[in-house]
PDB file of N, CA and C in Angstrom:
ATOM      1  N   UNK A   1    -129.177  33.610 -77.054  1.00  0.00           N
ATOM      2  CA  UNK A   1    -130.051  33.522 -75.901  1.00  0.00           C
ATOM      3  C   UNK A   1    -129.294  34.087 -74.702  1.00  0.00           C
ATOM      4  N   UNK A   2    -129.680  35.318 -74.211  1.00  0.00           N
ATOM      5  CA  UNK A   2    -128.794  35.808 -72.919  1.00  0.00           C
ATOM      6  C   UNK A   2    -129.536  35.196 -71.649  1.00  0.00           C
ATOM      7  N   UNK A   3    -130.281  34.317 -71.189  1.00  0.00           N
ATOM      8  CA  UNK A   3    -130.726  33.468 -70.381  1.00  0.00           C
ATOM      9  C   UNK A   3    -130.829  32.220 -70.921  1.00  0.00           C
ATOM     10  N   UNK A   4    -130.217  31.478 -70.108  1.00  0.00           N
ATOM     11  CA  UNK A   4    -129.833  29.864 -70.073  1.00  0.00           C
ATOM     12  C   UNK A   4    -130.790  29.055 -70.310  1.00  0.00           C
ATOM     13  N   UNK A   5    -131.570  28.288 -70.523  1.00  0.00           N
ATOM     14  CA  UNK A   5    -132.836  27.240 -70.928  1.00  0.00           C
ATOM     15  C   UNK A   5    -132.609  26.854 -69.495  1.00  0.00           C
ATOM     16  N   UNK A   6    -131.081  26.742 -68.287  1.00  0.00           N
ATOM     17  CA  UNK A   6    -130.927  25.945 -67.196  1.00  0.00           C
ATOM     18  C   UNK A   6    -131.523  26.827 -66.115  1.00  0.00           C
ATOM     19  N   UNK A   7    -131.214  28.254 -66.339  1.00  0.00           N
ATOM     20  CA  UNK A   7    -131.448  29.303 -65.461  1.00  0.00           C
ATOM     21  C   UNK A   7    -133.198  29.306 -65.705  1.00  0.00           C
ATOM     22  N   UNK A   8    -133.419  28.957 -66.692  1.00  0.00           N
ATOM     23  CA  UNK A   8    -135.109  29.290 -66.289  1.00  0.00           C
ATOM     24  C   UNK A   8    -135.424  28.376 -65.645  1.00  0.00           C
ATOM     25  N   UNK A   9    -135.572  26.928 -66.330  1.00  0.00           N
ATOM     26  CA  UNK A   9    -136.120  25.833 -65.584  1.00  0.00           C
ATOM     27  C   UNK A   9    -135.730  25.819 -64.403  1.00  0.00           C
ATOM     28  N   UNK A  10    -134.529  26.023 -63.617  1.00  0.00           N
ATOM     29  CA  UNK A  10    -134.430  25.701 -62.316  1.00  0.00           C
ATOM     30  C   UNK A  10    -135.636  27.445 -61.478  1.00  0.00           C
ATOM     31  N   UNK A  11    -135.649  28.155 -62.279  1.00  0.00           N
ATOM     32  CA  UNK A  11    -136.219  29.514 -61.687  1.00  0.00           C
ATOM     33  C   UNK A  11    -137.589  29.305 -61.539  1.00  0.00           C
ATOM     34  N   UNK A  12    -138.186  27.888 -62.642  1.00  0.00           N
ATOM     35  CA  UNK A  12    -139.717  27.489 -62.660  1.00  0.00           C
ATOM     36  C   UNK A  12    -139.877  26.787 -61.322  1.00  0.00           C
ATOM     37  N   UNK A  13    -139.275  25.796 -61.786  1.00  0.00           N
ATOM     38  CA  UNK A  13    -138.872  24.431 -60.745  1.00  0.00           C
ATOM     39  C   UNK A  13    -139.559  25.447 -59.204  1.00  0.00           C
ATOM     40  N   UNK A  14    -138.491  25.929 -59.039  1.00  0.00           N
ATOM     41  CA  UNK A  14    -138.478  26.643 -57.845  1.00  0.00           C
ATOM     42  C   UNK A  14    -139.645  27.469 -57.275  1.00  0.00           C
ATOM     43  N   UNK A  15    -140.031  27.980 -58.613  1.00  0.00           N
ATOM     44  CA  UNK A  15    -141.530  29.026 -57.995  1.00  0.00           C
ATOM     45  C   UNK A  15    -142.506  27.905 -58.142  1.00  0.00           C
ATOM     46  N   UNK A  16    -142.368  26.690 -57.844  1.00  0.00           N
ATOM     47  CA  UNK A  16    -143.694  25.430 -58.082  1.00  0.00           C
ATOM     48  C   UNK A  16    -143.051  24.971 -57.140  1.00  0.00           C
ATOM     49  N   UNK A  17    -142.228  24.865 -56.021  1.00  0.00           N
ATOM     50  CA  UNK A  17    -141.832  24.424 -55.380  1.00  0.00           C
ATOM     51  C   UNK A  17    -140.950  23.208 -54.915  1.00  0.00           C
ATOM     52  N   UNK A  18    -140.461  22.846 -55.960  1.00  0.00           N
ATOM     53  CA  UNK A  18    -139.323  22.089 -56.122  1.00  0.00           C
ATOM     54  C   UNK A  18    -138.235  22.283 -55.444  1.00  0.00           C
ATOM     55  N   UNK A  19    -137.360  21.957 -55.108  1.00  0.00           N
ATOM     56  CA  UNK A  19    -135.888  21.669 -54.877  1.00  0.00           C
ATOM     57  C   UNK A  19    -135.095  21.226 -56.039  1.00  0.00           C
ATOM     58  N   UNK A  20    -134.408  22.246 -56.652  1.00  0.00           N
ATOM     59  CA  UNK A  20    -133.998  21.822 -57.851  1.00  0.00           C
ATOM     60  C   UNK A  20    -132.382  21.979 -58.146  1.00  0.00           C
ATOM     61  N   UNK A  21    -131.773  21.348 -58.469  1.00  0.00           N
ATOM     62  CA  UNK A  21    -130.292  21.211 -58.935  1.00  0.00           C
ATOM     63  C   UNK A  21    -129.777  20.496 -59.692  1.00  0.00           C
ATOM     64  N   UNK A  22    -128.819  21.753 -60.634  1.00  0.00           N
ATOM     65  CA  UNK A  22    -128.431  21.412 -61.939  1.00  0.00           C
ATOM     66  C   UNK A  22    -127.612  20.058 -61.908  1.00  0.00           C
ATOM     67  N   UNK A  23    -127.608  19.247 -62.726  1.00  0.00           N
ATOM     68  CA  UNK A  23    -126.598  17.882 -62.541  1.00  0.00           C
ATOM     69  C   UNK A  23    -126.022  17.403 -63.495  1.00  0.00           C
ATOM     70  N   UNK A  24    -125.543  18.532 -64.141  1.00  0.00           N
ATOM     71  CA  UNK A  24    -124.298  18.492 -65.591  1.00  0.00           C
ATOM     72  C   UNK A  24    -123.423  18.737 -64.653  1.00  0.00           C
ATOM     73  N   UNK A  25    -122.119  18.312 -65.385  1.00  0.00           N
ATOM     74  CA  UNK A  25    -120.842  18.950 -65.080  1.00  0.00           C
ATOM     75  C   UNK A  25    -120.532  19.154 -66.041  1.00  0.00           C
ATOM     76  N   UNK A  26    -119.274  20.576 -65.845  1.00  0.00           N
ATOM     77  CA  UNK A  26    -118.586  21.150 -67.227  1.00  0.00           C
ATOM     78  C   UNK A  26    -117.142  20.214 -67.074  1.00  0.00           C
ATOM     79  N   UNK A  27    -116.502  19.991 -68.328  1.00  0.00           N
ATOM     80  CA  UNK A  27    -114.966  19.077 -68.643  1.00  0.00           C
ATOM     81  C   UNK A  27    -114.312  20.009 -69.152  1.00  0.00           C
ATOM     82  N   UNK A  28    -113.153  20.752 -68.438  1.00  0.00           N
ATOM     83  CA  UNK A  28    -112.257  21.772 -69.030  1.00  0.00           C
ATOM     84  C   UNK A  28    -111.253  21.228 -70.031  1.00  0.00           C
ATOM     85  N   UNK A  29    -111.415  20.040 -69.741  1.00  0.00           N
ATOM     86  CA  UNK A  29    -110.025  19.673 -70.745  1.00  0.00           C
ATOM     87  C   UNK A  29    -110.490  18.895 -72.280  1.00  0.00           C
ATOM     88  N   UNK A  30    -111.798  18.482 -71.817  1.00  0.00           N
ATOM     89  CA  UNK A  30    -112.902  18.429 -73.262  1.00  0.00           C
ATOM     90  C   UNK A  30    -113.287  19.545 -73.375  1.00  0.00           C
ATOM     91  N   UNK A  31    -113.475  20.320 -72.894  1.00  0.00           N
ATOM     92  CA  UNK A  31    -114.752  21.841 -73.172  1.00  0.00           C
ATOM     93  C   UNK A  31    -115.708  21.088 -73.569  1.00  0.00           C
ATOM     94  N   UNK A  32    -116.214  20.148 -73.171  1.00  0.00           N
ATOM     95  CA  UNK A  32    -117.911  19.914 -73.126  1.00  0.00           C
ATOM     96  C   UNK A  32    -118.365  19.515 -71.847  1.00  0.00           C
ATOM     97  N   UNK A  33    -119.912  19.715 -71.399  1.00  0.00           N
ATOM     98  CA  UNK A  33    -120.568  19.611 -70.733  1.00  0.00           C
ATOM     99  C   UNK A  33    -121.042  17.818 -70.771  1.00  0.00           C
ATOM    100  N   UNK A  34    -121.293  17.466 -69.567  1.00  0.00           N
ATOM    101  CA  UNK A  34    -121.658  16.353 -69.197  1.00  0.00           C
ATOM    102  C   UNK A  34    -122.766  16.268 -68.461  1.00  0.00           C
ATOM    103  N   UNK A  35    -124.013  15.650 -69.063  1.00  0.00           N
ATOM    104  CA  UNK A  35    -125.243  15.424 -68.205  1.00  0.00           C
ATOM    105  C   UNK A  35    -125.073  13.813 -67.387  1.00  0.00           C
ATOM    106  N   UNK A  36    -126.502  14.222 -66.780  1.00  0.00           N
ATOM    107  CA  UNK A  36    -125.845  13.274 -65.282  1.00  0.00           C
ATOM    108  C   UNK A  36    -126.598  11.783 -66.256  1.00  0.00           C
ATOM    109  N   UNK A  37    -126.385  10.997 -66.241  1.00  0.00           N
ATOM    110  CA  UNK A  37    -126.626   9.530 -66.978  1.00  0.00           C
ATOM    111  C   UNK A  37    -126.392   9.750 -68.520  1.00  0.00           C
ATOM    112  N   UNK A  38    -125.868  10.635 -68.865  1.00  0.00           N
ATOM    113  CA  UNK A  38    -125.949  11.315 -70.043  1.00  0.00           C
ATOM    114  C   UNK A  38    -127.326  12.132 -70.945  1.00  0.00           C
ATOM    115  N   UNK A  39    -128.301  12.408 -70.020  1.00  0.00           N
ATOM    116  CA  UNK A  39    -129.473  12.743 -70.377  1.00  0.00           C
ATOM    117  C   UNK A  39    -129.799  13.686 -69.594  1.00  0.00           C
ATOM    118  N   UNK A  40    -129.705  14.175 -67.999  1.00  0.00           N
ATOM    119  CA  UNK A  40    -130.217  14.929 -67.343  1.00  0.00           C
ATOM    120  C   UNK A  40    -129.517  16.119 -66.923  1.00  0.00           C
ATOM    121  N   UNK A  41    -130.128  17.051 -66.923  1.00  0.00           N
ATOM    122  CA  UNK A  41    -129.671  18.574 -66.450  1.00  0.00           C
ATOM    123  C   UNK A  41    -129.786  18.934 -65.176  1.00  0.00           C
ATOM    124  N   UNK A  42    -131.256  18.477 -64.762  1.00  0.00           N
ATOM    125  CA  UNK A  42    -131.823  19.593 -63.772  1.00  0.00           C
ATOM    126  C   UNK A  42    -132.174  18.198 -62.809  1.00  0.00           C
ATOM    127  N   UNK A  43    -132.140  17.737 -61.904  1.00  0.00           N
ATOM    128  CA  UNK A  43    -133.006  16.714 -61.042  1.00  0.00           C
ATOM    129  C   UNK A  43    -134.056  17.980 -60.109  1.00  0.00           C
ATOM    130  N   UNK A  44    -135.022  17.780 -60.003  1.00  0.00           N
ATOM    131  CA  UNK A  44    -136.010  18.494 -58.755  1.00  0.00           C
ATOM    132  C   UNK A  44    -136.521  17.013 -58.191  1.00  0.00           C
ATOM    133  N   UNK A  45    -136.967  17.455 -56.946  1.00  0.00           N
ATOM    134  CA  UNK A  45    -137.318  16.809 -55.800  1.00  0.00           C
ATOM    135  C   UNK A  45    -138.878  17.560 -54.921  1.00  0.00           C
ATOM    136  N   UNK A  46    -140.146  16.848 -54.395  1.00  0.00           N
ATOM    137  CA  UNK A  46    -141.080  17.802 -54.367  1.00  0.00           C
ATOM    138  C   UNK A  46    -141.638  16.932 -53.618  1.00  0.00           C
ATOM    139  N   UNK A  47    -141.959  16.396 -52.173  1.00  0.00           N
ATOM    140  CA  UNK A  47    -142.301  15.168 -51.531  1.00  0.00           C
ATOM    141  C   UNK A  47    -141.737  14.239 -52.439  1.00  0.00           C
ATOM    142  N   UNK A  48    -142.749  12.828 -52.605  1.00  0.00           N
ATOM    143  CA  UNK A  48    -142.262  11.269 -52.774  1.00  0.00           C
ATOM    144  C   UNK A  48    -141.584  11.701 -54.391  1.00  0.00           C
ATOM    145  N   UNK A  49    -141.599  12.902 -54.762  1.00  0.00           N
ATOM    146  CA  UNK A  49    -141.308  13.043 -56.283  1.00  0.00           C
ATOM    147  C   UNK A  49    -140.229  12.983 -56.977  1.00  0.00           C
ATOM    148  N   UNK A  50    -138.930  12.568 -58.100  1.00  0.00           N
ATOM    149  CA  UNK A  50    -138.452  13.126 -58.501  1.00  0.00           C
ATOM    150  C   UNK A  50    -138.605  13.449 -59.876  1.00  0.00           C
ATOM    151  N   UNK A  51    -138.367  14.446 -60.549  1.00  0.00           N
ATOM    152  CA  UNK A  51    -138.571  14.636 -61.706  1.00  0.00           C
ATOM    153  C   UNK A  51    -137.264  15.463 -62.281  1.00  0.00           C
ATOM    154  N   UNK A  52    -136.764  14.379 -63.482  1.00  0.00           N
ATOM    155  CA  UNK A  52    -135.535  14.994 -64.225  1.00  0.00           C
ATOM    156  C   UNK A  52    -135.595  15.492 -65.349  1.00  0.00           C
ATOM    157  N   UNK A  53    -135.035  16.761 -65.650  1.00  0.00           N
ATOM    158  CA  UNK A  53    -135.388  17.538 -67.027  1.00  0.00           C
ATOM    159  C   UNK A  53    -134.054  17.484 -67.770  1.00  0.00           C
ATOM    160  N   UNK A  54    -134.500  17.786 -69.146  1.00  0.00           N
ATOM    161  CA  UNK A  54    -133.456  18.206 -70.131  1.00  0.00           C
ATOM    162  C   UNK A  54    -134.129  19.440 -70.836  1.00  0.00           C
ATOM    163  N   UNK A  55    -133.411  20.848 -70.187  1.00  0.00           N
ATOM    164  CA  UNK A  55    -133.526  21.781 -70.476  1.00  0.00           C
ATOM    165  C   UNK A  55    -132.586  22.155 -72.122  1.00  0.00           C
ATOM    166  N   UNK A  56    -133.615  23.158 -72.520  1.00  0.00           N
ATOM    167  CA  UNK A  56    -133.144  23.174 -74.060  1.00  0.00           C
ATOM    168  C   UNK A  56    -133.836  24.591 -75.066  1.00  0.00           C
ATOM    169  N   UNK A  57    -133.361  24.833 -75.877  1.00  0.00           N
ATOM    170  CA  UNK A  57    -134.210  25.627 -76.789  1.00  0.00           C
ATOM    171  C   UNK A  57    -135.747  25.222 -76.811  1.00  0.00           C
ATOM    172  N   UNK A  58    -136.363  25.535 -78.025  1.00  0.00           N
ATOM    173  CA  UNK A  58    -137.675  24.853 -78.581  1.00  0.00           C
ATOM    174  C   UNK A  58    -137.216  24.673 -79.594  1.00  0.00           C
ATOM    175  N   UNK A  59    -136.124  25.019 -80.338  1.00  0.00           N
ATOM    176  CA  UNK A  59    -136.034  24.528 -81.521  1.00  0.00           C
ATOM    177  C   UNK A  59    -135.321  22.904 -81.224  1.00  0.00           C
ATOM    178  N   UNK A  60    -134.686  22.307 -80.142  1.00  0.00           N
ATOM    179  CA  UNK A  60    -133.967  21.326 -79.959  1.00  0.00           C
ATOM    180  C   UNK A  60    -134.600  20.380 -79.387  1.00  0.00           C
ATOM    181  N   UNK A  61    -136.076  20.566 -78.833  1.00  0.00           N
ATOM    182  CA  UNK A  61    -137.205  19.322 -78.160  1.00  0.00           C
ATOM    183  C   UNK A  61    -137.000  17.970 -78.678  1.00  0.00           C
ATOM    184  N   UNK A  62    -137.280  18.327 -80.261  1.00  0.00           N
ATOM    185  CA  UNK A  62    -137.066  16.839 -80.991  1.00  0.00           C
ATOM    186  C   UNK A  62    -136.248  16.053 -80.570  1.00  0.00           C
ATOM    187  N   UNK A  63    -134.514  16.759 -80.958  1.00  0.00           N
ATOM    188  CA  UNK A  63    -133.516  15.773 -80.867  1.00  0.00           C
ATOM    189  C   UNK A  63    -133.243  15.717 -79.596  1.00  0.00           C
ATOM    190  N   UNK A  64    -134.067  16.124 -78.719  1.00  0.00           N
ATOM    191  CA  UNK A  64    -133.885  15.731 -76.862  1.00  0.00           C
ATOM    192  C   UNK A  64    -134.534  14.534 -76.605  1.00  0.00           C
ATOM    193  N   UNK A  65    -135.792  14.458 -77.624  1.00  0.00           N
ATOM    194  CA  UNK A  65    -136.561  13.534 -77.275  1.00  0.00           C
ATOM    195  C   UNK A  65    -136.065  12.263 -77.949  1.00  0.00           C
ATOM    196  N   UNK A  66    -135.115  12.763 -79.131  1.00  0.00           N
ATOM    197  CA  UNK A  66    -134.641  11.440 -79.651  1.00  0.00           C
ATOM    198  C   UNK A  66    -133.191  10.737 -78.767  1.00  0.00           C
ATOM    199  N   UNK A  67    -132.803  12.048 -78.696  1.00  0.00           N
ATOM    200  CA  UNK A  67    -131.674  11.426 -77.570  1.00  0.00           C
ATOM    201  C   UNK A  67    -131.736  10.888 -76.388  1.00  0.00           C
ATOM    202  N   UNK A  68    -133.268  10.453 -75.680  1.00  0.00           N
ATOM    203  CA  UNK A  68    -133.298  10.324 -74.236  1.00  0.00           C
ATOM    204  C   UNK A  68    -133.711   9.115 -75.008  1.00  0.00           C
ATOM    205  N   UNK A  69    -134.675   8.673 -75.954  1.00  0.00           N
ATOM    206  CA  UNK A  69    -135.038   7.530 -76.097  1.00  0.00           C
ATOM    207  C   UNK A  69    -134.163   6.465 -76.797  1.00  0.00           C
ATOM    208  N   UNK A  70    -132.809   6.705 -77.097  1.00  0.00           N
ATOM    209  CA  UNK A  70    -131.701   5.883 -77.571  1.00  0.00           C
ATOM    210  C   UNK A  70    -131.021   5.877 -76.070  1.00  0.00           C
ATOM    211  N   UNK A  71    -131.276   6.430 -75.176  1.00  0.00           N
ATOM    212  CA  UNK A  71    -130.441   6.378 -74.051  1.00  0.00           C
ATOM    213  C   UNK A  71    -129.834   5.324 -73.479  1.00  0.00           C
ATOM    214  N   UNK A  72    -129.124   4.252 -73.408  1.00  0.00           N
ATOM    215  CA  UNK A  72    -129.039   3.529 -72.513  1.00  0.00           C
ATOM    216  C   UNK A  72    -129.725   3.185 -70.849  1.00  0.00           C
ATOM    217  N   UNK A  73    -129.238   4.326 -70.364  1.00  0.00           N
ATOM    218  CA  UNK A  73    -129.866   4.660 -69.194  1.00  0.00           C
ATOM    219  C   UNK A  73    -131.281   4.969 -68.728  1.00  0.00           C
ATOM    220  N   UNK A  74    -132.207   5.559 -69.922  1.00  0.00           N
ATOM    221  CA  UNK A  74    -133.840   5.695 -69.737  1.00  0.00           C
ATOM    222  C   UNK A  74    -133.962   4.670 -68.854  1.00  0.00           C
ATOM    223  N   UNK A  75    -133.941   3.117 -69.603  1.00  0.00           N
ATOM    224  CA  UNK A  75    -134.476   2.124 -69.063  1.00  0.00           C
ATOM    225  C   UNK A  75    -134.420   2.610 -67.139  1.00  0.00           C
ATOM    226  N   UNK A  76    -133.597   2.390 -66.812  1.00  0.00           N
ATOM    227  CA  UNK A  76    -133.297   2.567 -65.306  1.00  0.00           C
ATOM    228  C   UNK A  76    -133.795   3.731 -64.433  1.00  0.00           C
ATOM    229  N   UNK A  77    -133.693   4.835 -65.010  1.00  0.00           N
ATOM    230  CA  UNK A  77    -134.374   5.909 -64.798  1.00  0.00           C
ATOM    231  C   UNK A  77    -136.056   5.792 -64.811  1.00  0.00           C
ATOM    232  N   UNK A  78    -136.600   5.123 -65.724  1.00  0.00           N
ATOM    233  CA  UNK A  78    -137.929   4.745 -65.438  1.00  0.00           C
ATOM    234  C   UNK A  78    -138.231   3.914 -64.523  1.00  0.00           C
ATOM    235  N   UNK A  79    -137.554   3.063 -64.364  1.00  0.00           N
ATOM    236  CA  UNK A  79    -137.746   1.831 -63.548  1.00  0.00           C
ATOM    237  C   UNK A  79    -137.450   2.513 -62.083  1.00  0.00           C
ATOM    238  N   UNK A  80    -137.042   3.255 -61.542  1.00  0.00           N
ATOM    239  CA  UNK A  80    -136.868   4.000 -60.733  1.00  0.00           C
ATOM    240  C   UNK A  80    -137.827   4.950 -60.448  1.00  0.00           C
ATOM    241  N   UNK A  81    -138.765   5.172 -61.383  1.00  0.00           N
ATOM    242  CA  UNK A  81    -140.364   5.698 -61.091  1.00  0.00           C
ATOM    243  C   UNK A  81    -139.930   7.240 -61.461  1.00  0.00           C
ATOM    244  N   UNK A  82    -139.144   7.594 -61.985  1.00  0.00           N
ATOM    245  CA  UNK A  82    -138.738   9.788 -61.711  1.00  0.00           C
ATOM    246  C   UNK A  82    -139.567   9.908 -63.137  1.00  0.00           C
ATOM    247  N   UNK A  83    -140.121  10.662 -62.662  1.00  0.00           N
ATOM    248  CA  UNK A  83    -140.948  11.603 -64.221  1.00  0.00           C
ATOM    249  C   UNK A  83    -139.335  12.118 -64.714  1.00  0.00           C
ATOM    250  N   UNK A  84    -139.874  12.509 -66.331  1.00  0.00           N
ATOM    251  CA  UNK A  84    -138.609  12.767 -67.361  1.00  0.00           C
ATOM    252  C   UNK A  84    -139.385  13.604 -68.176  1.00  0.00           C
ATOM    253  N   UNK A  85    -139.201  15.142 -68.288  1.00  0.00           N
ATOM    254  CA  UNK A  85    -139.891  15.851 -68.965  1.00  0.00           C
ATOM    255  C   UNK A  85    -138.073  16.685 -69.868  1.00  0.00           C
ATOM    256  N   UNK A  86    -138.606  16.814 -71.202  1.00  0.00           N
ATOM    257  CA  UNK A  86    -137.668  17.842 -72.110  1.00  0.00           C
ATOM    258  C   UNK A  86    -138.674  19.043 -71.347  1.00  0.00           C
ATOM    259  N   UNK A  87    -137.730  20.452 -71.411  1.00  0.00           N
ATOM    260  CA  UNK A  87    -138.225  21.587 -71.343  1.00  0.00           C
ATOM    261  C   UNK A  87    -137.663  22.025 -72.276  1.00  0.00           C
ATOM    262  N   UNK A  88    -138.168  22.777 -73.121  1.00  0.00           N
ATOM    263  CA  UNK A  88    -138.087  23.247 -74.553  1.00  0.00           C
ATOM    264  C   UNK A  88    -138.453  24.713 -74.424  1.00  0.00           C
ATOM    265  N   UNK A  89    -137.315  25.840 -74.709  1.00  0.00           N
ATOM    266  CA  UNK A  89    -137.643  27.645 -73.950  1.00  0.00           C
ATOM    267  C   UNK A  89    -137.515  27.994 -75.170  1.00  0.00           C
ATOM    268  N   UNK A  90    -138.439  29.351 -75.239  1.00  0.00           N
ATOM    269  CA  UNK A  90    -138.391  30.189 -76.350  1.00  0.00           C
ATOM    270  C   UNK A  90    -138.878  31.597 -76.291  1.00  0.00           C
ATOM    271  N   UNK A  91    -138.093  32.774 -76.356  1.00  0.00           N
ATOM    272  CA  UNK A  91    -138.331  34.378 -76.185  1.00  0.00           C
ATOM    273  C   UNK A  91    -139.363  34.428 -77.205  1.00  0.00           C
ATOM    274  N   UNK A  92    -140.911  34.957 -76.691  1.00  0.00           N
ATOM    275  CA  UNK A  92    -142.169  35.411 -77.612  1.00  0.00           C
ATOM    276  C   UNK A  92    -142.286  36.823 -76.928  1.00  0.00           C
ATOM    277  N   UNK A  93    -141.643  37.527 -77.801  1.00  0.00           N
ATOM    278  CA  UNK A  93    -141.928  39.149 -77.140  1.00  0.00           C
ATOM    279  C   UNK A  93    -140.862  39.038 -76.249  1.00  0.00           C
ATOM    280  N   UNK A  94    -141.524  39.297 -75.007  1.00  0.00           N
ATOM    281  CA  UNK A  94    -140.583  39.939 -73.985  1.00  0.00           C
ATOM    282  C   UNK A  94    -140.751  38.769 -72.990  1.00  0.00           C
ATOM    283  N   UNK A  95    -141.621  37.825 -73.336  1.00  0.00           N
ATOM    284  CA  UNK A  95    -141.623  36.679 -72.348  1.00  0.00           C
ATOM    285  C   UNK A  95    -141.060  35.294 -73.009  1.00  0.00           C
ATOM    286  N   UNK A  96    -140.939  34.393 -72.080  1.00  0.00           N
ATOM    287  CA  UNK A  96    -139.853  33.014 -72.177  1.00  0.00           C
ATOM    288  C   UNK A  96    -141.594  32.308 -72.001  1.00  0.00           C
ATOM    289  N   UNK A  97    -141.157  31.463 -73.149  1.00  0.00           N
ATOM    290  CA  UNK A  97    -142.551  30.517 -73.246  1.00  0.00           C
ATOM    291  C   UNK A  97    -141.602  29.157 -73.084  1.00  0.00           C
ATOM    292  N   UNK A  98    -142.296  28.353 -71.993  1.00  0.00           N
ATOM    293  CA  UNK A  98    -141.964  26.006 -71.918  1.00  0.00           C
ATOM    294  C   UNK A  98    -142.536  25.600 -72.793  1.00  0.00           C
ATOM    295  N   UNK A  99    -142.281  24.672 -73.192  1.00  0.00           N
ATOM    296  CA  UNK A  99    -142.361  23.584 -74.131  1.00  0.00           C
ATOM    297  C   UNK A  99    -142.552  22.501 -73.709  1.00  0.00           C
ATOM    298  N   UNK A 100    -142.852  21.854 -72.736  1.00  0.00           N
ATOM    299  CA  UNK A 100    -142.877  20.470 -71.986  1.00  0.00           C
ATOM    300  C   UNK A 100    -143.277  19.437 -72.631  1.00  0.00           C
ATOM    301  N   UNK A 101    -142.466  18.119 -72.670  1.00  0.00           N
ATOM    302  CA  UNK A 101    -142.603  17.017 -73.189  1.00  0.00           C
ATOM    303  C   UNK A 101    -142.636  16.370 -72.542  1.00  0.00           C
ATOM    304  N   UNK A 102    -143.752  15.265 -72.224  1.00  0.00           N
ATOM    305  CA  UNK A 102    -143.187  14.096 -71.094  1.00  0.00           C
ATOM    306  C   UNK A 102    -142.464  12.824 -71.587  1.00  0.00           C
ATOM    307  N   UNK A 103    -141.129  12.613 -70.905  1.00  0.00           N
ATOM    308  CA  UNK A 103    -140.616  11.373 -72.027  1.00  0.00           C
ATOM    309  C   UNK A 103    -140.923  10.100 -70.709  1.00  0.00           C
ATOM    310  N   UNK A 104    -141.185  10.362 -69.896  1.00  0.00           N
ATOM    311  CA  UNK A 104    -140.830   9.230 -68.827  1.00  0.00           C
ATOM    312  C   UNK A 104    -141.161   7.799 -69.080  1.00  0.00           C
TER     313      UNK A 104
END
């Protein structure tokens, strides 16, 4: 994939008018990436809104959706009212098709 699943969603986010920023960090001394509660990529913000994504293939929706719902943290994140959508990307032709799941 020579475009990021992160680079689109925040490029959607944005043309819908969001305020959007990525909220992984990279660990050089693990070489792995760290999402923010261990589930989120992208936070956007849109008036009273927030809504947190886990950007991803389409082939990986499933185990996003299985991994947010073993989460520890969901609980709190809901209770906190933020929509929780997987975005799930996939090259059809020459265009990038979403996948949206709502897990919230």
């Amino acid at each position: 994939m020579s475009v990021s699943p992160t680079s689109l969603t925040l490029r959607d986010l944005r043309a819908d008018g969001y305020t959007a920023e990525v909220v992984e960090r990279w660990n050089p001394h693990a070489r792995v990436r760290h999402d923010l509660f261990g589930i989120v990529d992208v936070i956007a913000i849109r008036g009273t809104e927030t809504l947190a994504v886990q950007a991803t293939s389409s082939s990986n929706v499933a185990a996003r959706v299985r991994k947010i719902a073993e989460a520890p943290t969901i609980a709190a994140i809901r209770e906190a009212g933020w929509r929780f959508e997987v975005w799930g990307w996939a090259k059809k032709g020459a265009r990038w098709e979403c996948r949206k799941v709502d897990v919230s």
